[in-house]
PDB file of N, CA and C in Angstrom:
ATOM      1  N   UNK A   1      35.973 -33.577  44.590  1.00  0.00           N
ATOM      2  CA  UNK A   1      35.958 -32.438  43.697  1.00  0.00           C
ATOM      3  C   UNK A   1      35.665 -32.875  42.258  1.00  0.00           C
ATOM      4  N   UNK A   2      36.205 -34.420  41.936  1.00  0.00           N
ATOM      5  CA  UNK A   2      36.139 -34.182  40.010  1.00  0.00           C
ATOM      6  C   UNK A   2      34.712 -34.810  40.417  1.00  0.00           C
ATOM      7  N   UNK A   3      33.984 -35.338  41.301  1.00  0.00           N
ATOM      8  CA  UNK A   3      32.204 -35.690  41.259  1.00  0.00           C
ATOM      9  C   UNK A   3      31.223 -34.481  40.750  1.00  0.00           C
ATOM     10  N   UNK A   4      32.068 -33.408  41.400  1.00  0.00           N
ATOM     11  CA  UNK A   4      31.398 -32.285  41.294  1.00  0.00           C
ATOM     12  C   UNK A   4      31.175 -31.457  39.885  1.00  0.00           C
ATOM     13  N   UNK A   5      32.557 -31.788  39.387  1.00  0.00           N
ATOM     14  CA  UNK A   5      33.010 -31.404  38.363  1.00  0.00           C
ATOM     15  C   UNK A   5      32.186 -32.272  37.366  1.00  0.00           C
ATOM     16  N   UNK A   6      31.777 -33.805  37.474  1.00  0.00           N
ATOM     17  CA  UNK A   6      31.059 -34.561  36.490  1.00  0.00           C
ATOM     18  C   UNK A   6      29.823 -33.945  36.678  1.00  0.00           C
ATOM     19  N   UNK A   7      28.701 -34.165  38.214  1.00  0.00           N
ATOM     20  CA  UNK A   7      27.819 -33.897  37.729  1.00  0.00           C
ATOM     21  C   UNK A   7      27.139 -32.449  37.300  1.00  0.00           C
ATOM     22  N   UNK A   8      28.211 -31.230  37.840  1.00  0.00           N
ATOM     23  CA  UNK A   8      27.996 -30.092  36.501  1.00  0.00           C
ATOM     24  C   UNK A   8      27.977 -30.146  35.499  1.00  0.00           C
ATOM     25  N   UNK A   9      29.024 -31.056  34.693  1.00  0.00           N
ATOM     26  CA  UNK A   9      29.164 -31.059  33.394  1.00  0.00           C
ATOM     27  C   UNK A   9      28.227 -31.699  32.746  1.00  0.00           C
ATOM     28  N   UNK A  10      27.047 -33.170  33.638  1.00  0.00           N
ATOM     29  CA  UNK A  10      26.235 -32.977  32.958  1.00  0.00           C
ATOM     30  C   UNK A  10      24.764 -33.238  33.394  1.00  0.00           C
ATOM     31  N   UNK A  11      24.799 -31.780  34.139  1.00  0.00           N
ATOM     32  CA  UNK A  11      23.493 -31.003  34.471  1.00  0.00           C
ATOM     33  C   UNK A  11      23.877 -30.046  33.069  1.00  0.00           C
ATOM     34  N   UNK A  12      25.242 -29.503  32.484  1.00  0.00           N
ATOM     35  CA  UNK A  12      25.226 -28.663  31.673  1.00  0.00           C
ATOM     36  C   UNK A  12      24.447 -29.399  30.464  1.00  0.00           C
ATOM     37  N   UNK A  13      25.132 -30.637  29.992  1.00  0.00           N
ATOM     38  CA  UNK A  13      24.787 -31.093  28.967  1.00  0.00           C
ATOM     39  C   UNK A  13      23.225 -31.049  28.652  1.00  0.00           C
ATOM     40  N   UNK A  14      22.592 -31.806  29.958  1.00  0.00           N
ATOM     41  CA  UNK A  14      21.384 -32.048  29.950  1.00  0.00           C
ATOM     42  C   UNK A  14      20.416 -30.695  30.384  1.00  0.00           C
ATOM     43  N   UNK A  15      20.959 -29.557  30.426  1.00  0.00           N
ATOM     44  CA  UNK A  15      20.333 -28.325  29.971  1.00  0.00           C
ATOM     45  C   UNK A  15      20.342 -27.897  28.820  1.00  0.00           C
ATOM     46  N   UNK A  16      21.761 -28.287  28.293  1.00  0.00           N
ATOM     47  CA  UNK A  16      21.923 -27.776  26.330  1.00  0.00           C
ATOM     48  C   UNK A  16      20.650 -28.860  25.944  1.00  0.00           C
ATOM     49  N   UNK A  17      20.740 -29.996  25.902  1.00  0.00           N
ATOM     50  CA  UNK A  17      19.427 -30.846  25.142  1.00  0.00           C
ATOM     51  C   UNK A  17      18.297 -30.522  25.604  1.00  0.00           C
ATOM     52  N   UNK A  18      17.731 -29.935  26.063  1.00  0.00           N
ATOM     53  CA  UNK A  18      16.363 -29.416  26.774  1.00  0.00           C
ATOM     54  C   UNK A  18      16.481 -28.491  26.076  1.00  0.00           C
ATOM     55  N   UNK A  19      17.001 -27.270  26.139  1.00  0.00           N
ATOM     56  CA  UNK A  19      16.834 -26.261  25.093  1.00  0.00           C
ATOM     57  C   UNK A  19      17.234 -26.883  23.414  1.00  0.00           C
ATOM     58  N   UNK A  20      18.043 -27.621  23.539  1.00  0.00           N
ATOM     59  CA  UNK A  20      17.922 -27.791  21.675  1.00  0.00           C
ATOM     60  C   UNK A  20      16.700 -28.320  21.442  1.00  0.00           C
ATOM     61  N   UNK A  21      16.039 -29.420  22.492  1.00  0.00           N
ATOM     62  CA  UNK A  21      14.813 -29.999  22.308  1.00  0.00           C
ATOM     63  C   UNK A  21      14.140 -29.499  21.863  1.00  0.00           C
ATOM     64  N   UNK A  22      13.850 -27.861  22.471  1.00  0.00           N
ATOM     65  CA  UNK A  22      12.907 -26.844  22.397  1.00  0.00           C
ATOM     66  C   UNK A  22      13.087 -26.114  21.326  1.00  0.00           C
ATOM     67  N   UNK A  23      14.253 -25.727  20.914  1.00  0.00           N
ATOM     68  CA  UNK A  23      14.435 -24.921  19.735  1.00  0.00           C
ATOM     69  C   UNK A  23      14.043 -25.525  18.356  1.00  0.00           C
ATOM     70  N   UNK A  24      14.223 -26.899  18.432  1.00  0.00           N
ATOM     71  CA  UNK A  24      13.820 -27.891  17.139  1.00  0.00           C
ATOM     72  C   UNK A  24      12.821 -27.373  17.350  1.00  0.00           C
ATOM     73  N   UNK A  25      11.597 -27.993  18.288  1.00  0.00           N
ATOM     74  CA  UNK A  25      10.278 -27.761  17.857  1.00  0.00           C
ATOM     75  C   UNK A  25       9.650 -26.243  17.804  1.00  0.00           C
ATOM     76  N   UNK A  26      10.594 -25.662  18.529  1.00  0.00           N
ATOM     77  CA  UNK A  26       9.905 -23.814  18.132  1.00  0.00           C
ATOM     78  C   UNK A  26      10.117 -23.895  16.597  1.00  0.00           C
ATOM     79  N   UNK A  27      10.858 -24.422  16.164  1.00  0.00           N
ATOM     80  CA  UNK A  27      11.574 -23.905  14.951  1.00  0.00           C
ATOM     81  C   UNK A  27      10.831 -24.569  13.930  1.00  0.00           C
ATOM     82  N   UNK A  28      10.213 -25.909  14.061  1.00  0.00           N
ATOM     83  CA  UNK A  28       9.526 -26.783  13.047  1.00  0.00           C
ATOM     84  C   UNK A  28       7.886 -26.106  13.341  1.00  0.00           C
ATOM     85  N   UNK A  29       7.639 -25.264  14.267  1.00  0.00           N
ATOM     86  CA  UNK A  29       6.280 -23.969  14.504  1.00  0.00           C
ATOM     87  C   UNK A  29       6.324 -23.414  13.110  1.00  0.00           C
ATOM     88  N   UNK A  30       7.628 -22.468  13.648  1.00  0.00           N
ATOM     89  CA  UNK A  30       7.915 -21.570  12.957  1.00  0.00           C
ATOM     90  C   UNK A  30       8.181 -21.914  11.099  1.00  0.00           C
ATOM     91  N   UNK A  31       8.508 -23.201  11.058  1.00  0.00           N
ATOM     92  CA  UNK A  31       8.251 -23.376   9.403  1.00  0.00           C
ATOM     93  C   UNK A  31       7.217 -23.599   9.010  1.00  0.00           C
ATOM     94  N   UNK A  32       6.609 -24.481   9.747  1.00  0.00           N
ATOM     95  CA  UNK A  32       4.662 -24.308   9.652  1.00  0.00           C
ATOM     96  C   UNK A  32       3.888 -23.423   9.342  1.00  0.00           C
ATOM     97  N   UNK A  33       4.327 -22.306  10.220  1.00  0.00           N
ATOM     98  CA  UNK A  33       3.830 -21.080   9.800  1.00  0.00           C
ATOM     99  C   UNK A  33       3.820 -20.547   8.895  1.00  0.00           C
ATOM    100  N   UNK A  34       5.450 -20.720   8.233  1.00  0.00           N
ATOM    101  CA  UNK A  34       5.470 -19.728   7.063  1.00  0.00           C
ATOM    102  C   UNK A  34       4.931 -20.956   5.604  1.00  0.00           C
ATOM    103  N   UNK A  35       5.125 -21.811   6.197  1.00  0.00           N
ATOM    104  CA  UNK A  35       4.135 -22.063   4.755  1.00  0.00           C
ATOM    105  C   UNK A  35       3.015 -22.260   4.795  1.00  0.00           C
ATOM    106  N   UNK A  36       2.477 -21.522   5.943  1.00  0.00           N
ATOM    107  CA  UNK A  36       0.755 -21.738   6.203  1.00  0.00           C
ATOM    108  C   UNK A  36       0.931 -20.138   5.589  1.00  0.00           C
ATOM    109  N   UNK A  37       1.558 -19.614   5.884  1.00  0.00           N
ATOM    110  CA  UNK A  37       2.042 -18.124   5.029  1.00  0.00           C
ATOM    111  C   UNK A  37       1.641 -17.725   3.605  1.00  0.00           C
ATOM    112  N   UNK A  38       3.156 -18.948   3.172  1.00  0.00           N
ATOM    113  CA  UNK A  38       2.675 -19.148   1.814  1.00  0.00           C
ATOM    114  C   UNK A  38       1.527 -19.292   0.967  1.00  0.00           C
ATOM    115  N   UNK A  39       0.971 -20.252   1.611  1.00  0.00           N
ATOM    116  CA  UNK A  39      -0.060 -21.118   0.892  1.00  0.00           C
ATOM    117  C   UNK A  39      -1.332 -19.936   0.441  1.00  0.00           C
ATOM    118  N   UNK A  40      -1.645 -19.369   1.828  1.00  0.00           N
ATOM    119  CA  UNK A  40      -2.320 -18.111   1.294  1.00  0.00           C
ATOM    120  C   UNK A  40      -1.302 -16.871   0.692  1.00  0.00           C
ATOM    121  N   UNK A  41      -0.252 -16.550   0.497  1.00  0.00           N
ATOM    122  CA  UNK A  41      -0.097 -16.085  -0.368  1.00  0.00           C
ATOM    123  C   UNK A  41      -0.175 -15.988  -2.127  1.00  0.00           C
ATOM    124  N   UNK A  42      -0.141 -17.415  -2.291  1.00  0.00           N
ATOM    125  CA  UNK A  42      -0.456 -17.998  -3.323  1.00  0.00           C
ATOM    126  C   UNK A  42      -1.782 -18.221  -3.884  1.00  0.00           C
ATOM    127  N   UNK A  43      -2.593 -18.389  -2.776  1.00  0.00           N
ATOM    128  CA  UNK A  43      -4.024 -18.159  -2.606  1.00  0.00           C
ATOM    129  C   UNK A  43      -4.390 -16.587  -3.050  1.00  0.00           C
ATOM    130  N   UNK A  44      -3.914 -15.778  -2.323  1.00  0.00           N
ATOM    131  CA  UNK A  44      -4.407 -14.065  -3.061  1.00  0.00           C
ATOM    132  C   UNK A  44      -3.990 -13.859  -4.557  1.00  0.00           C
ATOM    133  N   UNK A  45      -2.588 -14.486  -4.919  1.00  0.00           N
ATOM    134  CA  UNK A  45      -2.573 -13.629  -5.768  1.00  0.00           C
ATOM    135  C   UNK A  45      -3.348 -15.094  -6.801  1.00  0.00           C
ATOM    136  N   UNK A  46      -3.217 -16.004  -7.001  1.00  0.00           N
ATOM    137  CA  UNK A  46      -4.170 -16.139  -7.779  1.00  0.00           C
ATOM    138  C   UNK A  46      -5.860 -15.928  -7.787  1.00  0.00           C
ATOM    139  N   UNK A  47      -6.275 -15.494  -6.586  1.00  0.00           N
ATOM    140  CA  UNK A  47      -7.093 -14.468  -6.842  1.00  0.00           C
ATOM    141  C   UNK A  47      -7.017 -13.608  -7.511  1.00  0.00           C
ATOM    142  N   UNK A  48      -5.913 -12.372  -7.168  1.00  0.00           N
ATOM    143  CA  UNK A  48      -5.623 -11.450  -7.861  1.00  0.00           C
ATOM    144  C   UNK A  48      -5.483 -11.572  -9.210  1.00  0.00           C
ATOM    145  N   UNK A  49      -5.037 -12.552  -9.948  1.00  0.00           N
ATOM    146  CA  UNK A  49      -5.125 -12.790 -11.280  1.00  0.00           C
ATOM    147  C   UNK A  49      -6.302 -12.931 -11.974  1.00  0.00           C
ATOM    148  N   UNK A  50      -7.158 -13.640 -10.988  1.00  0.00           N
ATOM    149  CA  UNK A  50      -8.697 -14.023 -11.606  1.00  0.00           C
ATOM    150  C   UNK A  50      -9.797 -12.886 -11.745  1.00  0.00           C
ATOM    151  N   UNK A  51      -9.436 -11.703 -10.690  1.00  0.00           N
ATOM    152  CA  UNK A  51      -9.759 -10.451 -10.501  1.00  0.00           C
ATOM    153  C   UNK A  51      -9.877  -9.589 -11.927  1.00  0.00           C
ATOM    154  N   UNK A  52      -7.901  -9.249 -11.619  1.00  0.00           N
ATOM    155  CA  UNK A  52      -7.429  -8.497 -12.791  1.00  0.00           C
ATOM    156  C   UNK A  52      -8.245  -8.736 -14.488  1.00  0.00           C
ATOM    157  N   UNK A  53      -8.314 -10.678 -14.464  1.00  0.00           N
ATOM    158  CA  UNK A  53      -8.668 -11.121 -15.788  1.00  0.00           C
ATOM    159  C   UNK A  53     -10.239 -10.709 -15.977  1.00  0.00           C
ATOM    160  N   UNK A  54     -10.789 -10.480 -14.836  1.00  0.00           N
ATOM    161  CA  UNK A  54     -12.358 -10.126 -15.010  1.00  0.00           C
ATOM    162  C   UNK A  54     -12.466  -8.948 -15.184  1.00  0.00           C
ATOM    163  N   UNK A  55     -11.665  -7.874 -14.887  1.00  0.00           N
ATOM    164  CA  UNK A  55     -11.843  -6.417 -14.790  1.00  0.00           C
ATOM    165  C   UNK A  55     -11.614  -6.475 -16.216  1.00  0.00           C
ATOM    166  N   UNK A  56     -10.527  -7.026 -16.973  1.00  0.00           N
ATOM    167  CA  UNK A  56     -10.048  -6.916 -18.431  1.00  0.00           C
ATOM    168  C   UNK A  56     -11.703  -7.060 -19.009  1.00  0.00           C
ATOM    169  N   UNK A  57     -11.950  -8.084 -18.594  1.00  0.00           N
ATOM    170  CA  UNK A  57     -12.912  -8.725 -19.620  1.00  0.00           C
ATOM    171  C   UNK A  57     -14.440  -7.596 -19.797  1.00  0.00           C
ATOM    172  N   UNK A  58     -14.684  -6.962 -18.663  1.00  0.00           N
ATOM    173  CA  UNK A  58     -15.555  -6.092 -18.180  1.00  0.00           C
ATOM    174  C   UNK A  58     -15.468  -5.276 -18.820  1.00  0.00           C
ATOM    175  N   UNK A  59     -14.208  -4.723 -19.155  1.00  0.00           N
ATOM    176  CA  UNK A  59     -13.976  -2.904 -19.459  1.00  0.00           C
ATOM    177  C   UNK A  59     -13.740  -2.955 -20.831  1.00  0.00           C
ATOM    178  N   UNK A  60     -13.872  -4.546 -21.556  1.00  0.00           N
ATOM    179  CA  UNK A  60     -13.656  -4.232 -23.160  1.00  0.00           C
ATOM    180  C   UNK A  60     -14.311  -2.639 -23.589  1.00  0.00           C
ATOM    181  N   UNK A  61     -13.753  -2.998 -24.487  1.00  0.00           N
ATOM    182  CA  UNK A  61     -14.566  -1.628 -25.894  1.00  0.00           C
ATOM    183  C   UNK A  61     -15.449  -1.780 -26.323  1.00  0.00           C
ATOM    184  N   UNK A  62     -15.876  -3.117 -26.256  1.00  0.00           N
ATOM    185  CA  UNK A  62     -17.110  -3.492 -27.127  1.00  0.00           C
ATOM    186  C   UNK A  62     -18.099  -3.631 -26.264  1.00  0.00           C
ATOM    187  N   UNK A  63     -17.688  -3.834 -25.080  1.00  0.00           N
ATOM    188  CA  UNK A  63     -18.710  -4.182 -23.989  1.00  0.00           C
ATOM    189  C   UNK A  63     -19.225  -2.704 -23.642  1.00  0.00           C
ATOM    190  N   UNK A  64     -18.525  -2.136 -23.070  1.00  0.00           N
ATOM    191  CA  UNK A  64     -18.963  -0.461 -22.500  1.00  0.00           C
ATOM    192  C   UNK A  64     -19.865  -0.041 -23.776  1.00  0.00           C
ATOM    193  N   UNK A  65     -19.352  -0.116 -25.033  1.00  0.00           N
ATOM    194  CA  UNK A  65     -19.756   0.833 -26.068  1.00  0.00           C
ATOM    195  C   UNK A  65     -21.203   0.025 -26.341  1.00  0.00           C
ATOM    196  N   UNK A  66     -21.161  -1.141 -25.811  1.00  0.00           N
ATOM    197  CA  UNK A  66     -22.697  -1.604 -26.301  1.00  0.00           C
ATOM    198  C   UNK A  66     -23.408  -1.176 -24.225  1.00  0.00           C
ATOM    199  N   UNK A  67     -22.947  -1.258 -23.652  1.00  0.00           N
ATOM    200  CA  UNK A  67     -23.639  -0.602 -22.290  1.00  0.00           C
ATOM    201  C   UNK A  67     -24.076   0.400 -22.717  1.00  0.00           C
ATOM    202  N   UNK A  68     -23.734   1.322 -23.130  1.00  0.00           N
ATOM    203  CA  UNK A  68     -23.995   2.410 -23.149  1.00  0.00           C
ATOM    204  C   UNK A  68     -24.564   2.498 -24.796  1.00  0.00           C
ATOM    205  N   UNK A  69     -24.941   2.172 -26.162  1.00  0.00           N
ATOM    206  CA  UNK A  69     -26.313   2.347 -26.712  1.00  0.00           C
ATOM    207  C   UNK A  69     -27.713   1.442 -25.739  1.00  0.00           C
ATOM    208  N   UNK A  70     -27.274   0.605 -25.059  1.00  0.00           N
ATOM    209  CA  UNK A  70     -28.479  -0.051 -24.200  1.00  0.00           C
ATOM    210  C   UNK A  70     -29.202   1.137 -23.454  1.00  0.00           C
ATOM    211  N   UNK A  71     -28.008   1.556 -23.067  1.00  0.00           N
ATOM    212  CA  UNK A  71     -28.328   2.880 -21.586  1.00  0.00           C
ATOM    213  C   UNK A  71     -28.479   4.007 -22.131  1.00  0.00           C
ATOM    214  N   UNK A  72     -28.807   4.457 -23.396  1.00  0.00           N
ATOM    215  CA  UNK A  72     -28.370   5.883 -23.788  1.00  0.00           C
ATOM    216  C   UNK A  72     -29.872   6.571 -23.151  1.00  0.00           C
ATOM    217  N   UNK A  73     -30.975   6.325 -23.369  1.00  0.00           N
ATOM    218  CA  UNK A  73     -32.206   6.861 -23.179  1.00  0.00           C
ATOM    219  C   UNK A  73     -31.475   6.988 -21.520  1.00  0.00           C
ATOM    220  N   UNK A  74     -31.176   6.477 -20.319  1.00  0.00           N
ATOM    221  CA  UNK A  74     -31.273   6.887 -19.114  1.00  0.00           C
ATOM    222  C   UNK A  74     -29.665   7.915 -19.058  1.00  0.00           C
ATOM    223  N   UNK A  75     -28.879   7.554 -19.711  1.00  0.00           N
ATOM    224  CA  UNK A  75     -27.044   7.943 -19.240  1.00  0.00           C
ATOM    225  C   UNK A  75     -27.078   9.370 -20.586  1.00  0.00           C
ATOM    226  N   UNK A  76     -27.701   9.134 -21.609  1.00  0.00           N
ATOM    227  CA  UNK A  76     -27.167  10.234 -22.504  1.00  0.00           C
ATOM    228  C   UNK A  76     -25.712  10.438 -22.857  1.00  0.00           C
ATOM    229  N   UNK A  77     -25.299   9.252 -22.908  1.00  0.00           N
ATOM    230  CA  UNK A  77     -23.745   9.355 -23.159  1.00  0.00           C
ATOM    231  C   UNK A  77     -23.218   9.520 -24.280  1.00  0.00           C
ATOM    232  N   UNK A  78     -22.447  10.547 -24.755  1.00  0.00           N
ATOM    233  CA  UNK A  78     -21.941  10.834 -26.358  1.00  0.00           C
ATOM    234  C   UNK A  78     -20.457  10.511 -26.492  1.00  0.00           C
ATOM    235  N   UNK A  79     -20.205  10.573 -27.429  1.00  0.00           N
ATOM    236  CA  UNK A  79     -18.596  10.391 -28.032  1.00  0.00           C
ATOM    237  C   UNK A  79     -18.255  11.452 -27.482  1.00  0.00           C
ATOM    238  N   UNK A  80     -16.980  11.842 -27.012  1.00  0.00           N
ATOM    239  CA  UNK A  80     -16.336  13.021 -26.346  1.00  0.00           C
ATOM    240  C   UNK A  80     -15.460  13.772 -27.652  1.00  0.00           C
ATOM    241  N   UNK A  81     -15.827  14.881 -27.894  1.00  0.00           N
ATOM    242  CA  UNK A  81     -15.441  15.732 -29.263  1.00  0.00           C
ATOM    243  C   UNK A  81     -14.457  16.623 -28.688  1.00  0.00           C
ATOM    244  N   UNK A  82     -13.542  17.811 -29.215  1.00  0.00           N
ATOM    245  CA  UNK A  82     -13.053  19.185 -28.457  1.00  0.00           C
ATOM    246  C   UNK A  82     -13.546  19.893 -28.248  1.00  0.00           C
ATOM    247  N   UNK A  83     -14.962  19.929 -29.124  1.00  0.00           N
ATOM    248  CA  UNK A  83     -15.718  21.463 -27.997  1.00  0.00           C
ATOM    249  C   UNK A  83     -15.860  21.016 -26.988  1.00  0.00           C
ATOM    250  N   UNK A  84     -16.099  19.856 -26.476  1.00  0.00           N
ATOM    251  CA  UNK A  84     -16.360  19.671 -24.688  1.00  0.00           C
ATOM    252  C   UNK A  84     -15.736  20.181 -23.801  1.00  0.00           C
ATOM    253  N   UNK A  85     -14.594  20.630 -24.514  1.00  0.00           N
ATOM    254  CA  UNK A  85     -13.372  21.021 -23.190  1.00  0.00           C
ATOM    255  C   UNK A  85     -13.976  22.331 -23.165  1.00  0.00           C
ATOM    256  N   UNK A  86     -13.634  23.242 -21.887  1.00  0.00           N
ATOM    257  CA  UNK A  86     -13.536  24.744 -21.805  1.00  0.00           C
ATOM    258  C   UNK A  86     -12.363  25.190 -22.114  1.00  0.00           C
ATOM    259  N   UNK A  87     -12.578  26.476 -22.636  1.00  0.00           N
ATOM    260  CA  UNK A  87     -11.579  27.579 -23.018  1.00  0.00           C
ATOM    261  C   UNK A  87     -10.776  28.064 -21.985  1.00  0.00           C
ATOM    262  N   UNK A  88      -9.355  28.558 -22.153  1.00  0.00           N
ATOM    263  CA  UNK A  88      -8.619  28.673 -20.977  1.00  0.00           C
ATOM    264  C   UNK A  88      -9.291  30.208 -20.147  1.00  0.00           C
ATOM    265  N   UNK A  89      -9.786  31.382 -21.005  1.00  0.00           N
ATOM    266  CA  UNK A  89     -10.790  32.132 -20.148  1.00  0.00           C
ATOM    267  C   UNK A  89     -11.394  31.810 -19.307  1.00  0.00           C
ATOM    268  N   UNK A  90     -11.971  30.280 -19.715  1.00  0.00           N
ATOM    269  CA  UNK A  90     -12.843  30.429 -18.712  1.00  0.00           C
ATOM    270  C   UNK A  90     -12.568  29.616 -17.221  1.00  0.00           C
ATOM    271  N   UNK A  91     -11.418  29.374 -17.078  1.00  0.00           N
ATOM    272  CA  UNK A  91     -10.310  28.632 -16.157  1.00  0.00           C
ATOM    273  C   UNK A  91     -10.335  30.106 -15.012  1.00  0.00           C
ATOM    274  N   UNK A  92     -10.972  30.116 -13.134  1.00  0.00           N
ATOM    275  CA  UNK A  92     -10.832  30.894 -12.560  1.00  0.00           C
ATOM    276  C   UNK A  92      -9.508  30.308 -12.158  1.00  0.00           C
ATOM    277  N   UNK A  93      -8.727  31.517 -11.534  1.00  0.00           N
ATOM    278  CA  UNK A  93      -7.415  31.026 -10.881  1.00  0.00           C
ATOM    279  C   UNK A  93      -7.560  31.749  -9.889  1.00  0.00           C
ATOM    280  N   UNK A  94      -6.400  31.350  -8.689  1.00  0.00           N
ATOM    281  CA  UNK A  94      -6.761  32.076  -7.718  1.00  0.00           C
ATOM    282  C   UNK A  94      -6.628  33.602  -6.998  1.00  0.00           C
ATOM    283  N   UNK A  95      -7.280  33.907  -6.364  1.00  0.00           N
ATOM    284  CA  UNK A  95      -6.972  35.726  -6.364  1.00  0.00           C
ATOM    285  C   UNK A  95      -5.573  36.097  -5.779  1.00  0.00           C
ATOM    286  N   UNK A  96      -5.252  37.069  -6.026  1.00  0.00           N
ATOM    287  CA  UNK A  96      -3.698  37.414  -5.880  1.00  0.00           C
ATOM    288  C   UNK A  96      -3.697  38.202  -4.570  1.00  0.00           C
ATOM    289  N   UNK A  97      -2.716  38.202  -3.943  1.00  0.00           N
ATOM    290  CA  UNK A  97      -2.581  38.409  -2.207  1.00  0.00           C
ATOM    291  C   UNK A  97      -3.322  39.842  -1.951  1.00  0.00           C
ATOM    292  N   UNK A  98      -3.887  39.604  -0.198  1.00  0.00           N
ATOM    293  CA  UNK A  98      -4.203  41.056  -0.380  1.00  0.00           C
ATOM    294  C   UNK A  98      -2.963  42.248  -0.533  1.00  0.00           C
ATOM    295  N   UNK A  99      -1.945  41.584   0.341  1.00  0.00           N
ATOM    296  CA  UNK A  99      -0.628  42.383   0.642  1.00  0.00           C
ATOM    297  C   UNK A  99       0.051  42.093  -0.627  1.00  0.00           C
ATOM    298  N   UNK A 100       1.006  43.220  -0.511  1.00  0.00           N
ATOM    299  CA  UNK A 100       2.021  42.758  -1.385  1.00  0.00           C
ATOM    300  C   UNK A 100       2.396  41.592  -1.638  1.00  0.00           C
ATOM    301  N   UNK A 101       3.277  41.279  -2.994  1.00  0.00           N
ATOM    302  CA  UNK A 101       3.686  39.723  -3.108  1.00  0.00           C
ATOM    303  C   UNK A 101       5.209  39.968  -2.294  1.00  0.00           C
ATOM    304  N   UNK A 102       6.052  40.654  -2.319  1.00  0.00           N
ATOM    305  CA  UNK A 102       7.273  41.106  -1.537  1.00  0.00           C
ATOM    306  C   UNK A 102       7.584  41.432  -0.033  1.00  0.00           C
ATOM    307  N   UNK A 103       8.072  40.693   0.411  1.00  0.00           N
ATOM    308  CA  UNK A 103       7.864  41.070   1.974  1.00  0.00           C
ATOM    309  C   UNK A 103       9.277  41.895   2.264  1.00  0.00           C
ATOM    310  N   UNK A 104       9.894  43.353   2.438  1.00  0.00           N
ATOM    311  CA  UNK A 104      10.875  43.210   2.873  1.00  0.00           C
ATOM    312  C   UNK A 104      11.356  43.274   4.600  1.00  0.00           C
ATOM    313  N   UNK A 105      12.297  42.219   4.744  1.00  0.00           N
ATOM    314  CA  UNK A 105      11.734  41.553   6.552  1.00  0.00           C
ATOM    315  C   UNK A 105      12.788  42.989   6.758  1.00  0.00           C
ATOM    316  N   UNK A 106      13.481  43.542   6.519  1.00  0.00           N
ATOM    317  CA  UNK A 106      14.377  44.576   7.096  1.00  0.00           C
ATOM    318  C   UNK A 106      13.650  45.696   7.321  1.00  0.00           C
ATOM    319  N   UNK A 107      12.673  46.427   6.812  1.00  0.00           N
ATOM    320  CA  UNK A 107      11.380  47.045   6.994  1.00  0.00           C
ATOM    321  C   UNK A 107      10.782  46.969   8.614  1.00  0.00           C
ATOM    322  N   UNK A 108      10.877  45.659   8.631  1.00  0.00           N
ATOM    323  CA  UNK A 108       9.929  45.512   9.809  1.00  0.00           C
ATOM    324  C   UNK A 108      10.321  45.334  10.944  1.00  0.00           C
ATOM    325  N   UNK A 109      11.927  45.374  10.357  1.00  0.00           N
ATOM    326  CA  UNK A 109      12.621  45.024  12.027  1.00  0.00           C
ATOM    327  C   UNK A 109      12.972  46.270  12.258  1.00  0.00           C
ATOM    328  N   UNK A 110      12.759  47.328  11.514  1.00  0.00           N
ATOM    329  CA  UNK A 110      13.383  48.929  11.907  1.00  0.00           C
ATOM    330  C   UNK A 110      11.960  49.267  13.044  1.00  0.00           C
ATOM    331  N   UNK A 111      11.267  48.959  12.754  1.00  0.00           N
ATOM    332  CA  UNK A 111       9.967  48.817  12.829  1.00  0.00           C
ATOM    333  C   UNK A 111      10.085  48.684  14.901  1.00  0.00           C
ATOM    334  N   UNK A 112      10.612  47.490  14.755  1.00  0.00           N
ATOM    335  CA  UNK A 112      10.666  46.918  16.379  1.00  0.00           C
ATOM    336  C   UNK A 112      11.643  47.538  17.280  1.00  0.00           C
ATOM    337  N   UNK A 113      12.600  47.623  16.539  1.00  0.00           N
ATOM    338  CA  UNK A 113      14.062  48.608  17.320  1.00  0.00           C
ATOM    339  C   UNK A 113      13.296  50.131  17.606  1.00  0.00           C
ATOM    340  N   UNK A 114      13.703  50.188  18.873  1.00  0.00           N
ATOM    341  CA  UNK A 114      13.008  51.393  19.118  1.00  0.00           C
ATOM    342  C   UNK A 114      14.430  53.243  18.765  1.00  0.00           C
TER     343      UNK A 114
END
C-alpha cells in the first residue's frame, strides 16, 4: 500500500512540473508578445507625432494665406466679412404639423368604446 502511495505521489509531482514547465514557457510567449505590442505602440504614436507636427506646419497662416494669393485666379478666395452670412429671414424652418400640435388621447378612446 505505501508503494502505491509513493508512486502516486510522484506521478503527482511529475505532472505539477510538466504543467509548470508549460506555463513558464506559455507565459515567456505571452511577454513576447506584449512587448512585440509595445514596440509598435511606440512605433504609431511616434508616428502620430510626426503626423500631427506636419499638419501644424501645413495649416500655418502664412502658408494657406500665400496658397491662396497663388490660387486666387482659379479658387477666388476672399477674406470672409459679415455680409457673407444670411439674414435670419432668410433661414427656412420646418413646416408645422398637418394635425394639430395637441393630441388629446382621451378623445380617441371615447372614440373606440362603443
Amino acid at each position: 500500500m505505501r508503494a502505491l502511495i509513493y508512486i502516486a505521489s510522484f506521478l503527482c509531482v511529475m505532472l505539477l512540473a510538466f504543467w509548470a514547465y508549460r506555463e513558464n514557457y506559455a507565459t515567456q510567449e505571452m511577454l513576447r508578445g506584449v512587448s512585440r505590442l509595445n514596440a509598435q505602440i511606440a512605433d504609431l504614436r511616434s508616428s502620430l507625432a510626426m503626423q500631427r507636427a506636419e499638419w501644424a506646419y501645413l495649416n500655418r497662416p502664412e502658408r494657406l494665406e500665400e496658397l491662396v494669393n497663388i490660387n486666387f485666379d482659379k479658387l477666388r478666395l476672399l477674406p470672409m466679412t459679415a455680409d457673407q452670412f444670411g439674414l435670419p429671414e432668410q433661414v427656412t424652418y420646418p413646416p408645422q404639423p398637418l394635425f394639430g400640435a395637441t393630441i388629446d388621447p382621451n378623445a380617441a378612446q371615447d372614440e373606440l368604446i362603443p
